[in-house]
Protein backbone atom coordinates (compact mmCIF):
# COMPACT_ATOMS: atom_id res chain seq x y z
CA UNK A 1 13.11 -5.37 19.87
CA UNK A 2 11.17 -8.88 18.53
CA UNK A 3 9.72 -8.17 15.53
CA UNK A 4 8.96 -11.16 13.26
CA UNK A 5 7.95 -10.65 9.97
CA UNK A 6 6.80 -13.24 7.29
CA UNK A 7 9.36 -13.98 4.97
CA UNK A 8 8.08 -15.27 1.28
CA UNK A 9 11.62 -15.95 0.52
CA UNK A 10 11.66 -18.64 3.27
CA UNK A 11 7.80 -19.37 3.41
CA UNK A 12 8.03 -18.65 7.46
CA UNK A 13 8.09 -16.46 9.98
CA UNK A 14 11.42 -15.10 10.70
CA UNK A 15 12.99 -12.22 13.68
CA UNK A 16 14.19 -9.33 11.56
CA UNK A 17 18.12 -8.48 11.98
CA UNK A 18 18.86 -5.85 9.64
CA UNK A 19 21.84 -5.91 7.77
CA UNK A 20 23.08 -2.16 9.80
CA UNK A 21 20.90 -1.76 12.90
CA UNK A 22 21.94 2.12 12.25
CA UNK A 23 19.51 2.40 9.36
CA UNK A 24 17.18 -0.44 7.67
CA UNK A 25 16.39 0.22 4.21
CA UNK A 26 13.61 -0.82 2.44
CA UNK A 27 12.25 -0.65 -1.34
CA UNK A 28 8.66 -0.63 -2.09
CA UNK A 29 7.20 -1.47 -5.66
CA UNK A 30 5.41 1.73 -6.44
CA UNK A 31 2.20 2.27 -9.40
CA UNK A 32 2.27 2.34 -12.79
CA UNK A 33 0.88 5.44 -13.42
CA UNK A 34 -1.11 5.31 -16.75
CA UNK A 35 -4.80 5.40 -14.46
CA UNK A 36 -6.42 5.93 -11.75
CA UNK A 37 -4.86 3.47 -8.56
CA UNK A 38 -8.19 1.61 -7.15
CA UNK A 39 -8.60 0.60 -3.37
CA UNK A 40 -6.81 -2.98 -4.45
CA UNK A 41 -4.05 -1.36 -5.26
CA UNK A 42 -3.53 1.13 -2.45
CA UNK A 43 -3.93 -1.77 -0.24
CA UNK A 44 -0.30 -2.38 -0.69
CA UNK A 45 0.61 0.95 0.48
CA UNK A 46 -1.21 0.73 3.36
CA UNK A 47 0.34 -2.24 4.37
CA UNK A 48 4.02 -0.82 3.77
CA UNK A 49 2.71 2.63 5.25
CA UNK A 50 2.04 0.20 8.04
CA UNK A 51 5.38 -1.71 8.20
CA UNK A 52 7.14 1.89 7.70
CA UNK A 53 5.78 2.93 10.84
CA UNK A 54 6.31 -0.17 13.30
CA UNK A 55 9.70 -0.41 12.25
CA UNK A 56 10.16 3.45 13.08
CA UNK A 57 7.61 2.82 16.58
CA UNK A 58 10.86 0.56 17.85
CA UNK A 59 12.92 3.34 17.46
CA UNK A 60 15.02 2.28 13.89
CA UNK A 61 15.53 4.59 11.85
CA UNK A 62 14.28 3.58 8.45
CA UNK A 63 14.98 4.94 4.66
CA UNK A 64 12.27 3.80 2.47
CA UNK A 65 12.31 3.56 -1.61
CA UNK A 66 9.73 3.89 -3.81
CA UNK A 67 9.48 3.67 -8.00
CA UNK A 68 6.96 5.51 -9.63
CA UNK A 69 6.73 3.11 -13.23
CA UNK A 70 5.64 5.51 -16.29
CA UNK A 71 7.40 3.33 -18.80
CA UNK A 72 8.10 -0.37 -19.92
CA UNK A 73 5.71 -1.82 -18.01
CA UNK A 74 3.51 -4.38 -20.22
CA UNK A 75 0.11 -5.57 -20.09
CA UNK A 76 1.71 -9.22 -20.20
CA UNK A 77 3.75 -11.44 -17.99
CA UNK A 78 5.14 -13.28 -20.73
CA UNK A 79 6.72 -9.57 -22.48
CA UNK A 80 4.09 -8.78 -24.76
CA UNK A 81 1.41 -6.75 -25.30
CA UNK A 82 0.86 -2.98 -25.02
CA UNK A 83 3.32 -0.90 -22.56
CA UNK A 84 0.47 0.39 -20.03
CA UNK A 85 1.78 3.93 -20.39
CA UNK A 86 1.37 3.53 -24.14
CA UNK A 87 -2.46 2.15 -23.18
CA UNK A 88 -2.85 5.12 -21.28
CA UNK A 89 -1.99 7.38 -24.58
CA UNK A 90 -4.04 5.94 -26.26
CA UNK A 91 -6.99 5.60 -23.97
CA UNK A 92 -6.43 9.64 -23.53
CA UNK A 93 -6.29 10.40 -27.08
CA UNK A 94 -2.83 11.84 -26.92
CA UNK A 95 -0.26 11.15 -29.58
CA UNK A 96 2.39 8.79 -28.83
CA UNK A 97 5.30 10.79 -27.67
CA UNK A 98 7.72 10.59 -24.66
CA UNK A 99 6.78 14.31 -24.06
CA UNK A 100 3.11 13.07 -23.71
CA UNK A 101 4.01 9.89 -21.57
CA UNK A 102 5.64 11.94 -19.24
CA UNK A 103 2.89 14.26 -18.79
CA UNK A 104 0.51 11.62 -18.18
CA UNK A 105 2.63 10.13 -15.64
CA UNK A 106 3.22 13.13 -13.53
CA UNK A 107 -0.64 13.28 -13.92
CA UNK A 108 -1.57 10.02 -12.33
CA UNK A 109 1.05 10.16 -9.78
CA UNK A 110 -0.27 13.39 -8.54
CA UNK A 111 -3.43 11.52 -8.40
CA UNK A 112 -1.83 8.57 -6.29
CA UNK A 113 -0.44 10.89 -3.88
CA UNK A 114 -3.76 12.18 -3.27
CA UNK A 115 -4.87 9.28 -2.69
CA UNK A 116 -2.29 8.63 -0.56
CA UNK A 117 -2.29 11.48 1.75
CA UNK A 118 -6.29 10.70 2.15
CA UNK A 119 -5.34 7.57 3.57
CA UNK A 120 -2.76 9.17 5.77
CA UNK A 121 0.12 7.14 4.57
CA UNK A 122 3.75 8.82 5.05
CA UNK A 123 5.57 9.52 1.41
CA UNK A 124 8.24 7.25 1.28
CA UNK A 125 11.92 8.93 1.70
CA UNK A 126 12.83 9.22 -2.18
CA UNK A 127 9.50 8.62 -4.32
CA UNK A 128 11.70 8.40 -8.36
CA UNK A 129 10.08 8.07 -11.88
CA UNK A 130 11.68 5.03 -13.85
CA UNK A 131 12.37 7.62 -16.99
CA UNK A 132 14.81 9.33 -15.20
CA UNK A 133 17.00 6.26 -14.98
CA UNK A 134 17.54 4.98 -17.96
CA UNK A 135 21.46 5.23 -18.09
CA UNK A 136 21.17 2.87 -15.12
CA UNK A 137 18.84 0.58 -16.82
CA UNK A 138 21.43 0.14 -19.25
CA UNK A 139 24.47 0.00 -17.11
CA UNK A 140 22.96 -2.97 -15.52
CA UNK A 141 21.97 -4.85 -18.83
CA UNK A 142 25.41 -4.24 -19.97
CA UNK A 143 27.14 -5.86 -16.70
CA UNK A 144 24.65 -8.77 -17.35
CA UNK A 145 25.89 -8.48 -20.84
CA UNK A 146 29.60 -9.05 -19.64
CA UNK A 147 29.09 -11.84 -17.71
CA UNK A 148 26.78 -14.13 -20.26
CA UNK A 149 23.18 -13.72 -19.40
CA UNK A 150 21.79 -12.19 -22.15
CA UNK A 151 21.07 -12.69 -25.57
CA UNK A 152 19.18 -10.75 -28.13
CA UNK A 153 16.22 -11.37 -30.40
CA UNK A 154 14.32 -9.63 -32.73
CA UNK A 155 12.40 -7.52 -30.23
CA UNK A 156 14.64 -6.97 -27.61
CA UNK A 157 17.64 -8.25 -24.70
CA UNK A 158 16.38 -11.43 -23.24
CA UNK A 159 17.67 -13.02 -19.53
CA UNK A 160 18.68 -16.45 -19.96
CA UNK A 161 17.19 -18.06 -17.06
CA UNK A 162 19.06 -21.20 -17.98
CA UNK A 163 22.57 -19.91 -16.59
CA UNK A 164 20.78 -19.36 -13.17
CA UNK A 165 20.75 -22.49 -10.86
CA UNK A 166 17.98 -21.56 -8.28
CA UNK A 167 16.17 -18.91 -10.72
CA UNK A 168 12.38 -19.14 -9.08
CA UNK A 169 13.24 -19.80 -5.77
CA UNK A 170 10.68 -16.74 -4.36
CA UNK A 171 7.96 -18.78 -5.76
CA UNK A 172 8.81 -21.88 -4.19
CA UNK A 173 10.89 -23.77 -5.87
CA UNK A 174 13.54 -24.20 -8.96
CA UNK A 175 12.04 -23.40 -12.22
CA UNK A 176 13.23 -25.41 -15.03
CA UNK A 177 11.93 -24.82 -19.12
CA UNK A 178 9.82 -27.46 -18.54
CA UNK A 179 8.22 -26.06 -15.20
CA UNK A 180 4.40 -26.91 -16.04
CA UNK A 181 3.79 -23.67 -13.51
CA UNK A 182 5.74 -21.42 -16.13
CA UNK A 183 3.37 -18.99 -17.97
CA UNK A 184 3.24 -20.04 -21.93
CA UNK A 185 5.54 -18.80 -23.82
CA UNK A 186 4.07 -16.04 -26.82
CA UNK A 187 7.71 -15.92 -28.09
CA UNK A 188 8.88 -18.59 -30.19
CA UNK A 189 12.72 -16.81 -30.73
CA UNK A 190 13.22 -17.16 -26.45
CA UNK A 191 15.50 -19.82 -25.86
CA UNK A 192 13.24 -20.69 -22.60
CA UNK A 193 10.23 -20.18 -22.03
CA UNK A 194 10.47 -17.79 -18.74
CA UNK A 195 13.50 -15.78 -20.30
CA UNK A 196 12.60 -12.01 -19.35
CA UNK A 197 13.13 -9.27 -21.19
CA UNK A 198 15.76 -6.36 -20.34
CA UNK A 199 15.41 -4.04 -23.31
CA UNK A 200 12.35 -4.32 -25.51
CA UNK A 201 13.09 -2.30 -28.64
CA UNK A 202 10.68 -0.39 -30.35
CA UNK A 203 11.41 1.95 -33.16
CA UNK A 204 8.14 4.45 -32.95
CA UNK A 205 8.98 5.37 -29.21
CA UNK A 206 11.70 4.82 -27.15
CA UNK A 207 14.75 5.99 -25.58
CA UNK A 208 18.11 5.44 -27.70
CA UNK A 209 20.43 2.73 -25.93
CA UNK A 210 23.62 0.25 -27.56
CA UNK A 211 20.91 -2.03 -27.73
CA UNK A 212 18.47 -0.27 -30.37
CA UNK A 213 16.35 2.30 -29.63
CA UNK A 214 13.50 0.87 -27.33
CA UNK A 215 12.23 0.72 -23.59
CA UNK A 216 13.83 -0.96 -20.34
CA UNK A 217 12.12 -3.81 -19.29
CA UNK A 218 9.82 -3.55 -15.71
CA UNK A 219 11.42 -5.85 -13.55
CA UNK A 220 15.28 -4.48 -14.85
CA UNK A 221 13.84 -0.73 -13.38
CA UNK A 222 13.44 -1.95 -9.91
CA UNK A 223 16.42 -3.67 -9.86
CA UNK A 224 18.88 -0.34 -11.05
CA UNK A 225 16.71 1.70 -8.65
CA UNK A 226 16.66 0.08 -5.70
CA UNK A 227 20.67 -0.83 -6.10
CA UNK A 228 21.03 2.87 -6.65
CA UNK A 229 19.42 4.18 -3.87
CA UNK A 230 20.06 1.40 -1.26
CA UNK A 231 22.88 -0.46 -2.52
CA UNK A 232 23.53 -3.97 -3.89
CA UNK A 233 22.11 -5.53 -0.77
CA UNK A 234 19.62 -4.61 1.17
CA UNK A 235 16.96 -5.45 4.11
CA UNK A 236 13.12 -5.35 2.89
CA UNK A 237 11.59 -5.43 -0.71
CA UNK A 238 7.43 -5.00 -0.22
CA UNK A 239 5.13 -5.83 -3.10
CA UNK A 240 1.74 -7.70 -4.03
CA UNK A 241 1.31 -10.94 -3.98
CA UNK A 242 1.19 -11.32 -7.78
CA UNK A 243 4.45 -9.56 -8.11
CA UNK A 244 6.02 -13.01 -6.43
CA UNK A 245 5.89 -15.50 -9.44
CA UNK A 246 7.48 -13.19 -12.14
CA UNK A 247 8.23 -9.77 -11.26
CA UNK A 248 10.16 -10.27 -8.25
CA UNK A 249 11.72 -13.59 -9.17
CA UNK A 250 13.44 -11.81 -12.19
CA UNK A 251 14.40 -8.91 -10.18
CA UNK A 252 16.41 -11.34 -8.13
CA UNK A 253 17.67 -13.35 -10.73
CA UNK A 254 19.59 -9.87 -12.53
CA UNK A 255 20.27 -8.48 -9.45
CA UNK A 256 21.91 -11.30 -7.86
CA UNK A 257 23.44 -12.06 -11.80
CA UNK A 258 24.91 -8.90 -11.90
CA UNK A 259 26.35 -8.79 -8.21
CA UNK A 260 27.60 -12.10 -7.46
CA UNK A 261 26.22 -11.54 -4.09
CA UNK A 262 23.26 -13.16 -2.26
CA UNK A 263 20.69 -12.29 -1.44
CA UNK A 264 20.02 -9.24 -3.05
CA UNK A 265 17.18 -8.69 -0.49
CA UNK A 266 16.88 -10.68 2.97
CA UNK A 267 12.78 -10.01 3.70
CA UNK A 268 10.58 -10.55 0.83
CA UNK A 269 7.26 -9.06 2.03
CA UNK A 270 3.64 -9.00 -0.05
CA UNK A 271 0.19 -8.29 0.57
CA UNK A 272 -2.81 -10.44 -0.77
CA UNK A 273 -5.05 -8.79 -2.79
CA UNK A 274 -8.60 -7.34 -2.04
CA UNK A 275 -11.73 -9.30 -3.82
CA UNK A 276 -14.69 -7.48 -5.70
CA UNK A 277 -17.50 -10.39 -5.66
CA UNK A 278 -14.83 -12.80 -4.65
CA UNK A 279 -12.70 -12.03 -7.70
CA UNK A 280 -9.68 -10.11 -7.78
CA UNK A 281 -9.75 -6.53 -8.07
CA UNK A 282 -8.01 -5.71 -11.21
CA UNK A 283 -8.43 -2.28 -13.92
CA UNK A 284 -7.70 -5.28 -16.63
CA UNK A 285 -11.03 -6.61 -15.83
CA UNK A 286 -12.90 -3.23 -15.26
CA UNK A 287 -13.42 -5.08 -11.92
CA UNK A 288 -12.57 -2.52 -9.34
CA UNK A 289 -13.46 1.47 -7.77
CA UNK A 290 -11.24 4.20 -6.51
CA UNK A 291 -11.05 5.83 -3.72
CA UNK A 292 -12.77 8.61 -4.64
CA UNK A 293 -15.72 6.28 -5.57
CA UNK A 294 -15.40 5.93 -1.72
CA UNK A 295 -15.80 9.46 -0.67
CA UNK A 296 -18.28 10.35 -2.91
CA UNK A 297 -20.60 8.05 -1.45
CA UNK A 298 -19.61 10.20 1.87
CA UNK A 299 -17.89 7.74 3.78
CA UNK A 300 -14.51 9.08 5.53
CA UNK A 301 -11.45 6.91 3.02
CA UNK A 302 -10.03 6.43 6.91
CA UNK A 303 -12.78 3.96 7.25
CA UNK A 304 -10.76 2.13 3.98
CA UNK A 305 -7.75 1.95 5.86
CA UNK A 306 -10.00 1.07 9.34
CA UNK A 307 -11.35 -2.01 7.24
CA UNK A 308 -8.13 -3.31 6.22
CA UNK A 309 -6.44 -2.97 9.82
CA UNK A 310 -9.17 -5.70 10.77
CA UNK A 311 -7.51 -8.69 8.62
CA UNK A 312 -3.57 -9.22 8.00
CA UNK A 313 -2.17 -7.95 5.73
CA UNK A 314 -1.21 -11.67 4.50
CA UNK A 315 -5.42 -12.11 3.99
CA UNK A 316 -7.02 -12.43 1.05
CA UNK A 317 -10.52 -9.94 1.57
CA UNK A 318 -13.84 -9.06 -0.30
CA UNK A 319 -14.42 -5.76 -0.18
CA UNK A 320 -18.29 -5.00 -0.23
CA UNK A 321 -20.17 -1.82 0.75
CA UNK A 322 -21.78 -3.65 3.67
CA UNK A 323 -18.19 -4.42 5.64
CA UNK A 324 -16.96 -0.77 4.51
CA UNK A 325 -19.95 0.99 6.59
CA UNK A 326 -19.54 -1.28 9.33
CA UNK A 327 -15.85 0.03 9.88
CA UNK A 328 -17.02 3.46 9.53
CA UNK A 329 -19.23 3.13 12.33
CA UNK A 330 -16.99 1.33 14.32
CA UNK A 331 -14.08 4.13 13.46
CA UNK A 332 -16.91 6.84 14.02
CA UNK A 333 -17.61 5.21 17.92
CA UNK A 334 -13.77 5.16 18.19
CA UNK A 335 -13.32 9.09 17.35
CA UNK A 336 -16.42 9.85 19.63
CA UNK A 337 -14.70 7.79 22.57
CA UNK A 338 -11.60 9.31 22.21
CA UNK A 339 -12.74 13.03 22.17
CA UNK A 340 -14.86 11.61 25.42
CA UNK A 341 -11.57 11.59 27.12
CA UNK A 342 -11.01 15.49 27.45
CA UNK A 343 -8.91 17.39 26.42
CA UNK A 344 -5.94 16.35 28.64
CA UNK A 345 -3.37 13.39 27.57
CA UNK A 346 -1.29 11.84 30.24
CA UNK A 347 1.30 8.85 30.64
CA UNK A 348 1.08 6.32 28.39
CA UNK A 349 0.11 3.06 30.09
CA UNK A 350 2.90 1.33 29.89
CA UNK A 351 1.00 -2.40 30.64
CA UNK A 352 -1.17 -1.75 27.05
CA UNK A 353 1.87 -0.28 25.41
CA UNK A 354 3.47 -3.59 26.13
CA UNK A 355 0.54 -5.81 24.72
CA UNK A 356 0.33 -3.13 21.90
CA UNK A 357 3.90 -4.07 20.79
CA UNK A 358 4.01 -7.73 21.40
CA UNK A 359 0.65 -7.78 18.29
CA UNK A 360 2.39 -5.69 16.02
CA UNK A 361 6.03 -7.35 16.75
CA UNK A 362 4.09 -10.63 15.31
CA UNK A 363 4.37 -9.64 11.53
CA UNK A 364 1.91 -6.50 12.49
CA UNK A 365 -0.77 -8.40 13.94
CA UNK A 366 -3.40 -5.02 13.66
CA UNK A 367 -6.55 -7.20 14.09
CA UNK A 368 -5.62 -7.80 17.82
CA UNK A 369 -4.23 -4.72 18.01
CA UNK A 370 -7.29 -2.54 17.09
CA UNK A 371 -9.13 -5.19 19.95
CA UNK A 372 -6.74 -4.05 22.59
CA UNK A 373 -7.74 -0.22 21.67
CA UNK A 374 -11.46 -1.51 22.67
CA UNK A 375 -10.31 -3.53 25.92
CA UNK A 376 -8.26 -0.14 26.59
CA UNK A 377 -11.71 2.21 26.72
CA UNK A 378 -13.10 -0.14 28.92
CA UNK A 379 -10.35 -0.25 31.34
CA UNK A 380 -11.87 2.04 34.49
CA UNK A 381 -8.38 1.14 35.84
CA UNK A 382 -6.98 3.46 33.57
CA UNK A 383 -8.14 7.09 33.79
CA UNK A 384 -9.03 9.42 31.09
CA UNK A 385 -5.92 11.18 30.16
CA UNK A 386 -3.84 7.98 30.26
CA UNK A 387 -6.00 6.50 28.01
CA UNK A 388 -5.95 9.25 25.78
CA UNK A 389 -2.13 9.38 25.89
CA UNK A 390 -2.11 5.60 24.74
CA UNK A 391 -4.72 5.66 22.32
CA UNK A 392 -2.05 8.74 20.55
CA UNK A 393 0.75 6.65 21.00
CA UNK A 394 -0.65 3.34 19.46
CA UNK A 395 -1.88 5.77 16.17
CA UNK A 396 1.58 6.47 15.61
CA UNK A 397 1.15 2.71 14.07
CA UNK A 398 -2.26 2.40 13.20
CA UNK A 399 -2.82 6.25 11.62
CA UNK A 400 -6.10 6.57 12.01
CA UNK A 401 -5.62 10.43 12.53
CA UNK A 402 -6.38 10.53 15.86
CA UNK A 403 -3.74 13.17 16.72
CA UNK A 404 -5.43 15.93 14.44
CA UNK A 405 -9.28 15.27 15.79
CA UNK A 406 -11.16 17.77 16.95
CA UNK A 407 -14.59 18.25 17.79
CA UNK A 408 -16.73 19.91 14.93
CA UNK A 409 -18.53 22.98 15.27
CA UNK A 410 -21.78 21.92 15.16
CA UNK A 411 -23.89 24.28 12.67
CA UNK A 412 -25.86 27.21 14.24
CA UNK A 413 -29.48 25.45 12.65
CA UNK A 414 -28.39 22.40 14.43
CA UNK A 415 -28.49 24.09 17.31
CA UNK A 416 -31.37 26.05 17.23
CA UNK A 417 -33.12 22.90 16.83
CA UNK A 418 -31.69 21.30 19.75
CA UNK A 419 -32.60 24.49 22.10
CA UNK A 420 -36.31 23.71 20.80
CA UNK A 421 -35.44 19.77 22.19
CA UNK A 422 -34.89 20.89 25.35
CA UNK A 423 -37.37 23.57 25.86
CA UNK A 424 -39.84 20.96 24.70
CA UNK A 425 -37.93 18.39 27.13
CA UNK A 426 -38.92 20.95 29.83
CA UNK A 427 -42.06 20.87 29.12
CA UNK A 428 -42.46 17.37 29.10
CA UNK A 429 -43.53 17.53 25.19
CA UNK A 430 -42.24 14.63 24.69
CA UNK A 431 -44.08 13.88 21.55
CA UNK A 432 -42.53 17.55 19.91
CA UNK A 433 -38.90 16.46 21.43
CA UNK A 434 -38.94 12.90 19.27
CA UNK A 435 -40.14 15.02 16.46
CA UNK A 436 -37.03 16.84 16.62
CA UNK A 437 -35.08 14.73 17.32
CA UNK A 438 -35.53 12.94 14.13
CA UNK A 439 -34.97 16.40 11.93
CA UNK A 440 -32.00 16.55 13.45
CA UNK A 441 -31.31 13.06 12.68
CA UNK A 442 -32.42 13.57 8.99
CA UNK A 443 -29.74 16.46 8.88
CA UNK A 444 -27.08 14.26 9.72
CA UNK A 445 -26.53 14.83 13.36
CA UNK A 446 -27.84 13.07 16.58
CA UNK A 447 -28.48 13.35 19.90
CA UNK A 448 -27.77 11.19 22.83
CA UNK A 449 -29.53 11.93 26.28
CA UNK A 450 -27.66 11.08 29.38
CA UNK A 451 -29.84 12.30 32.61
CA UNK A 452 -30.23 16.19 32.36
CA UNK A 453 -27.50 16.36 29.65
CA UNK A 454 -26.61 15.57 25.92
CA UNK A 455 -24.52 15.05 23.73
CA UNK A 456 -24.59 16.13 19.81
CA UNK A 457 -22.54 14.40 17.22
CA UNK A 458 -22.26 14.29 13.56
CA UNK A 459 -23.95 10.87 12.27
């Protein structure tokens, strides 16, 4: 085992040596479930769908984390604003209760697993809802509390990032009060500027704490849940690019606060984000679609997950209509090749499956290693059944679902028409056999001639 992964904690590349080679554990930053999740945002969980399975391809065994936010999450960096979940209430029409938050939640989430499974990523081991715990939450503020961190102000528990040495060092480099890259500060009571909050109170809805009756902060959530489930220290944290500046620096400084130990995570991985018109892809901006906007326009949401296997996961991309049918087709001439191979798999060949690792060793290089599936079909050096063996065993990475394909039945008018092809074809009608053929085109299928035989395929 090689695998190199880019670290954003050390701005490099870096060989991954988990902290127990006997399991690796990871935490993934999960949705905030007041909406629909668009294609932007499921990008990220095809990426740690992605790192889930070539981690588990090199034989580790793996225990993934993931928080499903339905509370304290607000529309601001800076601590202010509306909690989303709240938004969502109110979007909805539903009175502001914790009953009705938690319905909503379970709502949405349903609708992110969906969305999910139609991209064919795994569930992570232990999928949690941040309102179940609280009592953690506030365990963890407290033991901040204890050692001198905090301070409260009218709204809420506040970090003090000024008893933190290297507080922003995700992001690059030491922030200081004066940082001209901190966000502006919309509380004049904060002692500095980038002090978080841990507890924002709030006496219409809340849960009841030592604090004041109120709502755990975002960043303090991930921190109590991941520490619960994985311990104080652990190998991989996964996340968007924009969680780097804010939400994952403060979840280091508690953490690491708290602990006394560093770091609280060794691999700090993110995706970039996926453009709309060269802007970023945001529900904020009413600047984005889901996926369902995707298969209502009938294209497979594979093809999705096809499209953003072509770029690393570290690229920025601009999703437009034009690139998304182009992978389509280029997944729909993959599924016809590989059903081309018979029905027999044989031995893996073990010269491509060493090629196949060395790309996704280097920080899951998938653009070269969807290339290699093309040089692969048009190795006659390699015989059917390998190939088809290979092609299985490299999806165990890529999941494009090739384990589960099967040739459709094609439709008994389909057919009918194509008997009337060939009995023209016969009779050297040529004329009546391109009229056909193009019905049958127009009904979604097509025909391709090869000598005395065909072949029929869904378009």
């Amino acid at each position: 085992m090689s695998l190199q992964f880019y670290n954003t904690l050390k701005r490099k590349k870096e060989t991954f040596e988990p902290i127990d080679v006997n399991e690796i554990k990871m935490y993934s930053c999960g949705p905030t479930v007041y909406y629909d999740a668009h294609i932007g945002n499921l990008r990220a969980y095809v990426f740690t769908d992605l790192l889930c399975r070539v981690i588990r391809y090199e034989g580790l065994k793996l225990k993934q984390i993931m928080n499903i936010t339905d509370v304290g999450h607000l529309s601001s960096d800076a601590d202010s604003g509306e909690d989303k979940m709240t938004k969502g209430l109110l979007r909805e029409g539903k009175e502001l209760t914790l009953k009705n938050m938690r319905e909503l939640a379970e709502f949405y989430a349903k609708k992110f697993q969906a969305d999910i499974q139609k991209l064919n990523i795994r569930p992570a081991d232990g999928m949690y809802f941040a309102s179940d715990f609280i009592q953690e939450d506030i365990d963890l503020i407290k033991k901040l509390e204890e050692k001198g961190y905090t301070y409260q102000i009218s709204d809420g528990v506040y970090f003090d990032i000024s008893k933190m040495s290297d507080y922003g060092v995700l992001r690059g480099g030491v922030l200081t009060n004066d940082d001209s890259r901190s966000r502006l500060a919309e509380n004049s009571e904060k002692k500095n500027r980038n002090d978080f909050v841990l507890w924002k109170l709030d006496n219409k809805i809340g849960f009841d704490s030592p604090f004041g009756k109120g709502f755990p902060g975002w960043h303090i959530e991930c921190s109590a849940m991941s520490m619960k489930f994985l311990g104080e220290q652990f190998d991989i944290h996964t996340g968007g690019v924009d969680h780097i500046s804010i939400h994952h620096t403060n979840e280091i400084a508690q953490s690491e606060c708290a602990t006394g130990k560093k770091p609280y995570v060794r691999f700090w991985m993110h995706n970039e984000h996926v453009d709309m018109g060269g802007i970023k892809m945001a529900k904020s901006e009413d600047n984005f679609l889901t996926l369902d906007s995707i298969i209502e326009k009938g294209i497979n949401p594979l093809a999705y997950r096809f499209w953003l296997l072509t770029a690393s996961y570290r690229t920025k991309v601009n999703f437009t209509w034009e690139a998304l049918e182009g992978a389509e087709t280029a997944l729909k001439r993959l599924y016809r090749a590989f059903l081309d191979l018979g029905d027999e798999a044989g031995d893996v060949s073990q010269e491509y499956r060493q090629k196949f690792q060395v790309f996704i060793e280097d920080d899951l290089d998938t653009p070269q290693a969807l290339a290699l599936v093309w040089d692969l079909l048009k190795d006659d050096n390699v015989s059917n059944a390998d190939k088809k063996a290979t092609l299985l065993d490299f999806d165990k990475v890529l999941g494009l679902g090739l384990e589960d394909l099967k040739e459709e039945i094609i439709p008994e008018e389909i057919m009918k028409l194509v008997e009337e092809r060939e009995q023209a074809r016969k009779n050297k009608d040529f004329k009546k056999s391109d009229e056909i053929r193009e019905k049958i085109k127009s009904l979604g299928y097509e025909i391709k001639d090869s000598g005395d035989n065909y072949k029929i395929n869904k378009i």
